[in-house]
Structure formats: C-alpha cells, structure tokens
N, C-alpha and C. Protein backbone atom coordinates (compact mmCIF):
# COMPACT_ATOMS: atom_id res chain seq x y z
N UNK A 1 0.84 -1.19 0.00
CA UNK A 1 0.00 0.00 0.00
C UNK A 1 0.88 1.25 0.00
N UNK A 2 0.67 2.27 -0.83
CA UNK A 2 1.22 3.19 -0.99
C UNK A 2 0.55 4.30 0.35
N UNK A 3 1.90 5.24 0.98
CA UNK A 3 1.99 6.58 1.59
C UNK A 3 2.55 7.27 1.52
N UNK A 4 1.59 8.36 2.18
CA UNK A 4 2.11 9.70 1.43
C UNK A 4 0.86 10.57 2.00
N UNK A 5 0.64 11.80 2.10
CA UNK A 5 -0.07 12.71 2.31
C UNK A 5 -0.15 13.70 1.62
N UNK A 6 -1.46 13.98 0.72
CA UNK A 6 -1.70 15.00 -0.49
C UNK A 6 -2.43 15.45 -0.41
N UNK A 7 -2.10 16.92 -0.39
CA UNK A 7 -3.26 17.82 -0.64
C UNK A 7 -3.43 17.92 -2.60
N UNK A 8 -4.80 18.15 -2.73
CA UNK A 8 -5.38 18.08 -4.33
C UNK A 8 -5.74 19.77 -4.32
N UNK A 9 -5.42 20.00 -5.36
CA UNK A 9 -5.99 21.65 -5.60
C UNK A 9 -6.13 21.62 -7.15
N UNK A 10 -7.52 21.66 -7.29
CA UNK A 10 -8.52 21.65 -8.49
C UNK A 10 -9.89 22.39 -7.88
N UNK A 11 -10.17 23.21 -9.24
CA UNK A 11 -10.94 23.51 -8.72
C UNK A 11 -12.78 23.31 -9.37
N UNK A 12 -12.59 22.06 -10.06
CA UNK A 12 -13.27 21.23 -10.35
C UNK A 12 -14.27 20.32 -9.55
N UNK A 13 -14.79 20.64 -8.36
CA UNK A 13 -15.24 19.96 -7.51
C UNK A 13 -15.63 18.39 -7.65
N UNK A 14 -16.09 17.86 -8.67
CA UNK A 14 -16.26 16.60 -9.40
C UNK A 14 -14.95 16.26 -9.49
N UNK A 15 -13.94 16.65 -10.43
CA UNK A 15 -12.85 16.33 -10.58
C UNK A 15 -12.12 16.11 -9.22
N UNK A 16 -12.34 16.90 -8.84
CA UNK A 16 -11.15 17.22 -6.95
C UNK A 16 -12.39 15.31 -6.32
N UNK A 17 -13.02 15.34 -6.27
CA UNK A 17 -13.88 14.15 -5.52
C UNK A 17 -13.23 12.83 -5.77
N UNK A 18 -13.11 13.02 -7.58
CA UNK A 18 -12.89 11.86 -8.05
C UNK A 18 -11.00 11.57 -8.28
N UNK A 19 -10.37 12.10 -7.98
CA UNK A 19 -9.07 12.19 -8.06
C UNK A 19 -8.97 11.54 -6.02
N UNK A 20 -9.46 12.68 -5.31
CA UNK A 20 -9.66 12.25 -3.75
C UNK A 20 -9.69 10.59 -3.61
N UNK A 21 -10.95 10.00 -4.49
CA UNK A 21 -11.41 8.64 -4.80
C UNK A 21 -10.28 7.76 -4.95
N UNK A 22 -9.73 8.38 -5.93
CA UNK A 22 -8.27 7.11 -6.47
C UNK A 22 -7.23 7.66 -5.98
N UNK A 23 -6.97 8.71 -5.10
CA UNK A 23 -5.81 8.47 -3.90
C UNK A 23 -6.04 7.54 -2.50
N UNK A 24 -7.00 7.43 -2.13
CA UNK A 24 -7.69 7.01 -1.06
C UNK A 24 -7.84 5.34 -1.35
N UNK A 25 -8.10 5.54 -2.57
CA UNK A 25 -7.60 3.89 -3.30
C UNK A 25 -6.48 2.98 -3.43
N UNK A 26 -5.74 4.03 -3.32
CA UNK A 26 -3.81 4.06 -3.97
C UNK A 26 -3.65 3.77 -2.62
N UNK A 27 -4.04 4.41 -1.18
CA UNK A 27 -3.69 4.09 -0.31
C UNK A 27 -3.34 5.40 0.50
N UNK A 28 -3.11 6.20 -0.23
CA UNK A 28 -2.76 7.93 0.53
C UNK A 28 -3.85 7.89 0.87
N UNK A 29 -3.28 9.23 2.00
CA UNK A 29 -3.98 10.20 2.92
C UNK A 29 -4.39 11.43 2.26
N UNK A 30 -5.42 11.90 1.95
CA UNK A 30 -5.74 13.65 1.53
C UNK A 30 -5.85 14.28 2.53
N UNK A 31 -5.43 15.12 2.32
CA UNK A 31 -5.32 16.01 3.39
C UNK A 31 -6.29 17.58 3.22
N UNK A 32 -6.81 17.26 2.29
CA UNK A 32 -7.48 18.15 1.97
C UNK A 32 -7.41 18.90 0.26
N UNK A 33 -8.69 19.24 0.04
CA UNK A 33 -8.94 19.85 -1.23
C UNK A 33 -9.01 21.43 -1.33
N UNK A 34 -8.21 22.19 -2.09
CA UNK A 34 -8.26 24.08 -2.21
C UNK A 34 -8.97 23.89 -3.97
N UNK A 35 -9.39 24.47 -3.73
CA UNK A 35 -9.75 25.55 -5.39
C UNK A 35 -9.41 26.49 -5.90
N UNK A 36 -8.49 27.16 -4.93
CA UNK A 36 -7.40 28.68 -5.54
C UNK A 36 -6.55 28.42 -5.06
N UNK A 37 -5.68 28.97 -5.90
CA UNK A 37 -4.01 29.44 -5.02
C UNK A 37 -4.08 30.03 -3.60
N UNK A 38 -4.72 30.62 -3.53
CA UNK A 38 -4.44 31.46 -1.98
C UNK A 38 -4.87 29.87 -1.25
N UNK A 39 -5.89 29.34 -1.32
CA UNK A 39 -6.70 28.25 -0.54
C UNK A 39 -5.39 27.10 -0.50
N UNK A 40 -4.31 26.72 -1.67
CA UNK A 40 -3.45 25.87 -1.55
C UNK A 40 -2.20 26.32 -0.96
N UNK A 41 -2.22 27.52 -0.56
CA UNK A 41 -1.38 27.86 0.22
C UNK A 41 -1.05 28.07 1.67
N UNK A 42 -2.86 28.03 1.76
CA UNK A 42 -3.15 28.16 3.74
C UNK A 42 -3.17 26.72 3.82
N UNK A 43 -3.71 26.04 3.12
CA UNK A 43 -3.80 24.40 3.46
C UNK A 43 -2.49 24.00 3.34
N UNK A 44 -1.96 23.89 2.48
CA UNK A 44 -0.07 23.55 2.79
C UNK A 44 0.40 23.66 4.07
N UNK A 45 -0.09 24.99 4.88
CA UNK A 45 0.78 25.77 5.35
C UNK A 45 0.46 24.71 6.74
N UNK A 46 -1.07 24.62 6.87
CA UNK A 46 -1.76 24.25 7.70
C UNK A 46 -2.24 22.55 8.23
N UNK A 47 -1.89 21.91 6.82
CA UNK A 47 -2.29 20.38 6.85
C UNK A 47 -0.45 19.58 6.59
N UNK A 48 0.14 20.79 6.80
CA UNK A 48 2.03 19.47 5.96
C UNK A 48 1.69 18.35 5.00
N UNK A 49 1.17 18.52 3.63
CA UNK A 49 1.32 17.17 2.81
C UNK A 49 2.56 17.29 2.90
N UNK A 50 2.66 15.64 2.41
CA UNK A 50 4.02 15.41 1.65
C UNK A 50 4.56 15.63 -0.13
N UNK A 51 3.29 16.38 -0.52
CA UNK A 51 3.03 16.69 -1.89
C UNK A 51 1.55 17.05 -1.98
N UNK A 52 1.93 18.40 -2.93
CA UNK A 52 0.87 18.94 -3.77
C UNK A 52 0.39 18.46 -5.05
N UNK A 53 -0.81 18.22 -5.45
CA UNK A 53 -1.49 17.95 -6.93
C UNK A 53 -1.56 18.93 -6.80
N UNK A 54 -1.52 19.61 -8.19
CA UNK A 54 -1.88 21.26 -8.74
C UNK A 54 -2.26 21.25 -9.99
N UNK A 55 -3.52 21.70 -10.17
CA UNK A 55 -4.05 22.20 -11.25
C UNK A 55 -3.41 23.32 -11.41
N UNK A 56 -3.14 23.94 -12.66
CA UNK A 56 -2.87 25.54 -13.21
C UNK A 56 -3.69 26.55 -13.25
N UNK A 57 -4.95 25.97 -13.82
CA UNK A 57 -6.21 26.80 -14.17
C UNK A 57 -6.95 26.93 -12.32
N UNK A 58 -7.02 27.75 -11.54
CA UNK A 58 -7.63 27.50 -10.75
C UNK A 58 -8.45 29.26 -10.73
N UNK A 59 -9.30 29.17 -9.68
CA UNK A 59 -10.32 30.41 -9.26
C UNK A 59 -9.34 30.90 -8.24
N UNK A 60 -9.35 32.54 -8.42
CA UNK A 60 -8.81 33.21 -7.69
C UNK A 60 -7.27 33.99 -8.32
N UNK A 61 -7.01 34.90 -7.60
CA UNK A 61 -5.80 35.53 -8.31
C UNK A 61 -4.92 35.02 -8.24
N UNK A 62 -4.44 33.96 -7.74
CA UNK A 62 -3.45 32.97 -8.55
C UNK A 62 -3.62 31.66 -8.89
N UNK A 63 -2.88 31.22 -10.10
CA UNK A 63 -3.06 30.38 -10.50
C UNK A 63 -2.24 29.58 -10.24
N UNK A 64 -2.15 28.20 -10.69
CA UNK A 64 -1.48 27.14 -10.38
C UNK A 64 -0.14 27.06 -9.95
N UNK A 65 0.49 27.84 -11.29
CA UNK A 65 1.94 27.91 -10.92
C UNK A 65 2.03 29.09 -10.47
N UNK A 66 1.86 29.87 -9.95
CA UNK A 66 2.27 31.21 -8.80
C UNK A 66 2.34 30.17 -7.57
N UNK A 67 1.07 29.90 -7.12
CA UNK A 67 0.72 28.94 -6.15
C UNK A 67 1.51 28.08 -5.53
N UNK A 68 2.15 27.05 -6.92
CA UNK A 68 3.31 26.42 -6.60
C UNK A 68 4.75 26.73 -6.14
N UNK A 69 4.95 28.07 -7.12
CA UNK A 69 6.11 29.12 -6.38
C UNK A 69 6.27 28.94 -5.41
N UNK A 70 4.86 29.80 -4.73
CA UNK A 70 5.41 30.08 -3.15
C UNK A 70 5.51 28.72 -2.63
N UNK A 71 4.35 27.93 -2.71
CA UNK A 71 4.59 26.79 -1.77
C UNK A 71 6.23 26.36 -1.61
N UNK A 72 6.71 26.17 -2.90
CA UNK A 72 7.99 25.42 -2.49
C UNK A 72 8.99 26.37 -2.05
N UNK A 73 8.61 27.81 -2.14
CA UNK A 73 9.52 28.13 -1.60
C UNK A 73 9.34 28.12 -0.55
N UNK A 74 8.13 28.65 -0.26
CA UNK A 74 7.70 28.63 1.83
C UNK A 74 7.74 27.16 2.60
N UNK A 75 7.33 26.65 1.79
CA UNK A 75 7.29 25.25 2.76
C UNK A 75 8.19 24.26 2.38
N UNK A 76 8.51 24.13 1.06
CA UNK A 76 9.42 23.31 0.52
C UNK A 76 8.83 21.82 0.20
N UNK A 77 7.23 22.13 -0.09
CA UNK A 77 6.84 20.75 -0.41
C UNK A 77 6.65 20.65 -2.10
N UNK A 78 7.30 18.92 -2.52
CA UNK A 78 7.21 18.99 -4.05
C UNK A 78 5.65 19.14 -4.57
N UNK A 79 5.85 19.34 -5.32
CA UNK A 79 4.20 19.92 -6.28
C UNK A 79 4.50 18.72 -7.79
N UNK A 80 3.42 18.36 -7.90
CA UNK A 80 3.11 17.61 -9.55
C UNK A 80 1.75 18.15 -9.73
N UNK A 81 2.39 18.88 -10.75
CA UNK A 81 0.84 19.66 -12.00
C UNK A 81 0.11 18.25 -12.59
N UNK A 82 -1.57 18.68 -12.64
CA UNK A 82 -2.25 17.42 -12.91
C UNK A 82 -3.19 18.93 -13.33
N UNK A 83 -3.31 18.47 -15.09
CA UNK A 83 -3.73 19.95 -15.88
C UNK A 83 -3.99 19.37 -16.78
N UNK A 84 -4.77 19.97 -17.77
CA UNK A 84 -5.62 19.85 -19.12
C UNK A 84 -4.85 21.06 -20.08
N UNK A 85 -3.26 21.81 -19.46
CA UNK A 85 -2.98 22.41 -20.31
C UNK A 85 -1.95 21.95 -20.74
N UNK A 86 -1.11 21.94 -21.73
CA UNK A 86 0.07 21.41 -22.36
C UNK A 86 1.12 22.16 -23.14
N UNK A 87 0.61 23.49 -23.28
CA UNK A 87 1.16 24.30 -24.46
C UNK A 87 2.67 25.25 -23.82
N UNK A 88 3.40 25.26 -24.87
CA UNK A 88 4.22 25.34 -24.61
C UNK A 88 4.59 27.13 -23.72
N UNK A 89 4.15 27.85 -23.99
CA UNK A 89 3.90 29.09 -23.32
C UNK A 89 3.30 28.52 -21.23
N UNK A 90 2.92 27.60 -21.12
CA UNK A 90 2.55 27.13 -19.74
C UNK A 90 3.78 26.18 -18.83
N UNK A 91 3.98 25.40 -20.34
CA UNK A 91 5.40 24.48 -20.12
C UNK A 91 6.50 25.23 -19.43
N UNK A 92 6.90 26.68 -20.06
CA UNK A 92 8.33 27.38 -19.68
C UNK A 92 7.65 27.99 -17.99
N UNK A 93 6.32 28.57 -18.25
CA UNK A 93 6.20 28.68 -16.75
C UNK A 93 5.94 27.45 -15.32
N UNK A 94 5.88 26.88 -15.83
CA UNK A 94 5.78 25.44 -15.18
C UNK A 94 7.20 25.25 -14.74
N UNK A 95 7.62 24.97 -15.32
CA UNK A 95 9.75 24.57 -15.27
C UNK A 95 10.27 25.52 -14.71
N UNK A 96 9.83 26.62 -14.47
CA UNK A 96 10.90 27.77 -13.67
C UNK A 96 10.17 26.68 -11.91
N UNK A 97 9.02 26.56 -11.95
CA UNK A 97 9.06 26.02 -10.44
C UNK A 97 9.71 25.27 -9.86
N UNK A 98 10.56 24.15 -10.75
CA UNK A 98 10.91 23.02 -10.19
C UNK A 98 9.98 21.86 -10.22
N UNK A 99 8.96 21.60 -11.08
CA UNK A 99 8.11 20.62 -10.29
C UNK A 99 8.31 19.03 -10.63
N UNK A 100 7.76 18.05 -9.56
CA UNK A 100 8.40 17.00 -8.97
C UNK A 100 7.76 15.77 -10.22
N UNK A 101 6.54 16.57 -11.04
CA UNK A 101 5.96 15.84 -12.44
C UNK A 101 4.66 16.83 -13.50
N UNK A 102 4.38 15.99 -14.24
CA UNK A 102 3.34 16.70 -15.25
C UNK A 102 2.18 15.83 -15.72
N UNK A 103 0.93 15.87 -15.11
CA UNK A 103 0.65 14.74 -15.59
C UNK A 103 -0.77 15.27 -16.49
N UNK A 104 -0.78 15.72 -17.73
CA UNK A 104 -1.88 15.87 -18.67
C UNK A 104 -3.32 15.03 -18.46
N UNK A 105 -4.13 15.93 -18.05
CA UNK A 105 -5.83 15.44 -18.04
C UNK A 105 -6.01 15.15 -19.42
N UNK A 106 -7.32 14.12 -19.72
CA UNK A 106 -7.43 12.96 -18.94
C UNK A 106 -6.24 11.78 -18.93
N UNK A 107 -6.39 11.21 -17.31
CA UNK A 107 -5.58 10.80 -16.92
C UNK A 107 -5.92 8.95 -16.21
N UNK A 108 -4.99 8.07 -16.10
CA UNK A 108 -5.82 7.10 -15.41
C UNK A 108 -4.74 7.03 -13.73
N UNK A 109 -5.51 5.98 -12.88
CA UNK A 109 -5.18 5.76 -11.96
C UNK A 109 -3.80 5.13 -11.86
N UNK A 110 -3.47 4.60 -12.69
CA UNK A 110 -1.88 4.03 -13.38
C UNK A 110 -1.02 5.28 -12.86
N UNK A 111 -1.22 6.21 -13.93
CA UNK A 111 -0.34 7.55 -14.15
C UNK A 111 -0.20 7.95 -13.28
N UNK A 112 -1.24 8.23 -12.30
CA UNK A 112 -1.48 9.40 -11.25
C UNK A 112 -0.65 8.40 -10.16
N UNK A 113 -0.68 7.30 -9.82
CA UNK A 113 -0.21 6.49 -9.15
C UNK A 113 1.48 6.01 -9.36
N UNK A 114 2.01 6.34 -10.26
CA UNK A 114 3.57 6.31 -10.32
C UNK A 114 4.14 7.73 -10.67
N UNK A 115 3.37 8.29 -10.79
CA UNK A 115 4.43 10.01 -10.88
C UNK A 115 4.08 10.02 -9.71
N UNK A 116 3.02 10.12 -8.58
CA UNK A 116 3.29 10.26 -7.37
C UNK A 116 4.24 9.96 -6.65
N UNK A 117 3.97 8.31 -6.97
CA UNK A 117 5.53 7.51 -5.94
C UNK A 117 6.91 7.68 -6.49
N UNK A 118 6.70 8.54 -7.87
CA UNK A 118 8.43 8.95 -8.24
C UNK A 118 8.99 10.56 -7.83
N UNK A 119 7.51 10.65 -7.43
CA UNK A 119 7.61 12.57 -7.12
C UNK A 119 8.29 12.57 -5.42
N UNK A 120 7.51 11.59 -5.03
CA UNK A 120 7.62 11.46 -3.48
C UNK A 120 9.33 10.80 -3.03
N UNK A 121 9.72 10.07 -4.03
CA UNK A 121 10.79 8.73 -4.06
C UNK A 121 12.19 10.03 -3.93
N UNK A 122 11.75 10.75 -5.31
CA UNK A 122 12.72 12.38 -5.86
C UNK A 122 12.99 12.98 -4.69
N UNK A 123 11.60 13.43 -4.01
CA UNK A 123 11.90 14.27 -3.31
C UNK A 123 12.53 13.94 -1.68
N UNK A 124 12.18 12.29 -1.09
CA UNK A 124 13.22 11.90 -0.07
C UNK A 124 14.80 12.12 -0.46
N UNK A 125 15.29 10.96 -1.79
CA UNK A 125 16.32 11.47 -2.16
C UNK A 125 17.36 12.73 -1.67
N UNK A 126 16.25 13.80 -2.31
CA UNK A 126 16.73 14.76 -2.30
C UNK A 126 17.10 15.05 -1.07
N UNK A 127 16.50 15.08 -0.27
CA UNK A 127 16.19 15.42 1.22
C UNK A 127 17.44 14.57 2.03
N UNK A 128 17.70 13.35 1.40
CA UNK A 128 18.40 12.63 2.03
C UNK A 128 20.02 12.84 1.93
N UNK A 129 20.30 13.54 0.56
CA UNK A 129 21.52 13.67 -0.01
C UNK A 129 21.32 14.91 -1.29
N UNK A 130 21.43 16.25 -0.38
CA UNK A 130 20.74 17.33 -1.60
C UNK A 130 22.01 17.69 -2.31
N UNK A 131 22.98 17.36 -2.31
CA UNK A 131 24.11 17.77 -3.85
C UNK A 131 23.80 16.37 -4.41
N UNK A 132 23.00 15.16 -4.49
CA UNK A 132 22.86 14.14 -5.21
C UNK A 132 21.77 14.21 -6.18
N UNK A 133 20.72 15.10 -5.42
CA UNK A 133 19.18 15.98 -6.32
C UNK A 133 20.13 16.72 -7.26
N UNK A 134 20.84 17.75 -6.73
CA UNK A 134 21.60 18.66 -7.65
C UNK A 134 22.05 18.16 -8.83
N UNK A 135 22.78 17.11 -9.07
CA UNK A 135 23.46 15.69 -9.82
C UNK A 135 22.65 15.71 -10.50
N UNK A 136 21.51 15.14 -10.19
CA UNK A 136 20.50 14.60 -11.46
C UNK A 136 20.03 15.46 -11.84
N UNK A 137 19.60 17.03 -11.76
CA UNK A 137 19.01 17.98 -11.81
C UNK A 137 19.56 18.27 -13.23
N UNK A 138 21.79 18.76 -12.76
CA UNK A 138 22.53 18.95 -13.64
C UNK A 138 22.15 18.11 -14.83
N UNK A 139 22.35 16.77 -14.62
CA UNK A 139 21.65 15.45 -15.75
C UNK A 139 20.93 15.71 -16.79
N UNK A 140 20.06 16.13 -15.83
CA UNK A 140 18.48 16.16 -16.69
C UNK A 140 18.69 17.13 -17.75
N UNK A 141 19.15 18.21 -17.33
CA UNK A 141 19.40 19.78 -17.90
C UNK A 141 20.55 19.25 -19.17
N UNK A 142 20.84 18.53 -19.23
CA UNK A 142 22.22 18.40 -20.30
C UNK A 142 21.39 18.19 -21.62
C-alpha cells in the first residue's frame, strides 16, 4: 500500500472528488482539497502534505503555478501539475518552479499512481543527499 499525504488543488469539484477517490484507493492520505491558489497555500501551510497535486487553471488571483512558487519556496513541499494544459507558453512557466511531475488530463489511476511515488521517491532522495538531487538535476538539464 502506498503513503504519502496529499493535498489536491482543483478547482473542479467533481474532478477534486474523483481524483480524492483514487488516492484514497492508492492508499494515501488527503489532506485536503483548495480551489485557488491562496486556498493551496493556507492548506499547505496548515495540513504538511508530503506533496501537492496542482491544477494551473484555478479560481482566484493565482493560479497554479504562482501557487506552486510560493509553496515550495515557503514550505518546501514537491508539487506535480495534474492539468488539461500542455502548451508550450505554460510548459516554460511550469519549469521555472521546479516541479516534482506533469501529468496531462485525462488521466488514469496508473499515471497518477507512479508520478506520485516517483515525485515522493525524488523528493526523499533529495532530502536525504541534496548535492545528489543537484546531480540529477545537472543530468536532466544536459
């Protein structure tokens, strides 16, 4: 059984239910659902996941990736975008955050279920040995 503690921020209420559904399946903990940036930022602040789902498109004056900004910078928890956008103008703002995956709506329980446990896997790593994150970071970037 998979763990982990996630907060979901969509602001899709159907969508946010049914994503809740197949974490709770997977075996995580939710920790709670926001529908804006400001809302995923008091809940971060307030519930400690061990990772954010983030929609981009959300209600309120910020959107997904602002949202994600601060989080990682304030709290330092990884974020994986789970979005219906793809285009490349979203892509370059996406990548300045750092984030831990990307996972394009529609999506199945498969997907959502191994970028999690590689987002979560990344980010102990990291935590465990952070010039070894740096390493692969450099990697990736080549």
């Amino acid at each position: 059984m998979a763990e982990g503690r996630i907060l979901i921020v969509e602001d899709e209420h159907i969508v946010a239910m049914g994503i809740k559904r197949m974490l709770k399946g997977l075996g995580y903990t939710v920790t709670g659902v926001a529908s804006s940036g400001e809302d995923a930022i008091n809940k971060t602040e307030s519930t400690f996941p061990d990772l954010v789902l983030m929609d981009i498109m959300l209600k309120g004056e910020l959107d997904g990736v602002e949202a994600a900004k601060e989080i990682k910078e304030r709290f330092d928890v990884p974020v994986v975008y789970l979005t219906a956008y793809s285009d490349s103008s979203i892509l370059e703002r996406v990548k300045i955050t750092g984030p831990f995956g990307y996972i394009v709506k529609p999506f199945d329980e498969k997907d959502l279920h191994s970028n999690i446990e590689i987002a979560l896997h990344r980010y102990r790593k990291e935590k465990e040995n952070p010039e070894e994150g740096n390493e692969e970071e450099k990697q990736a970037e080549k």
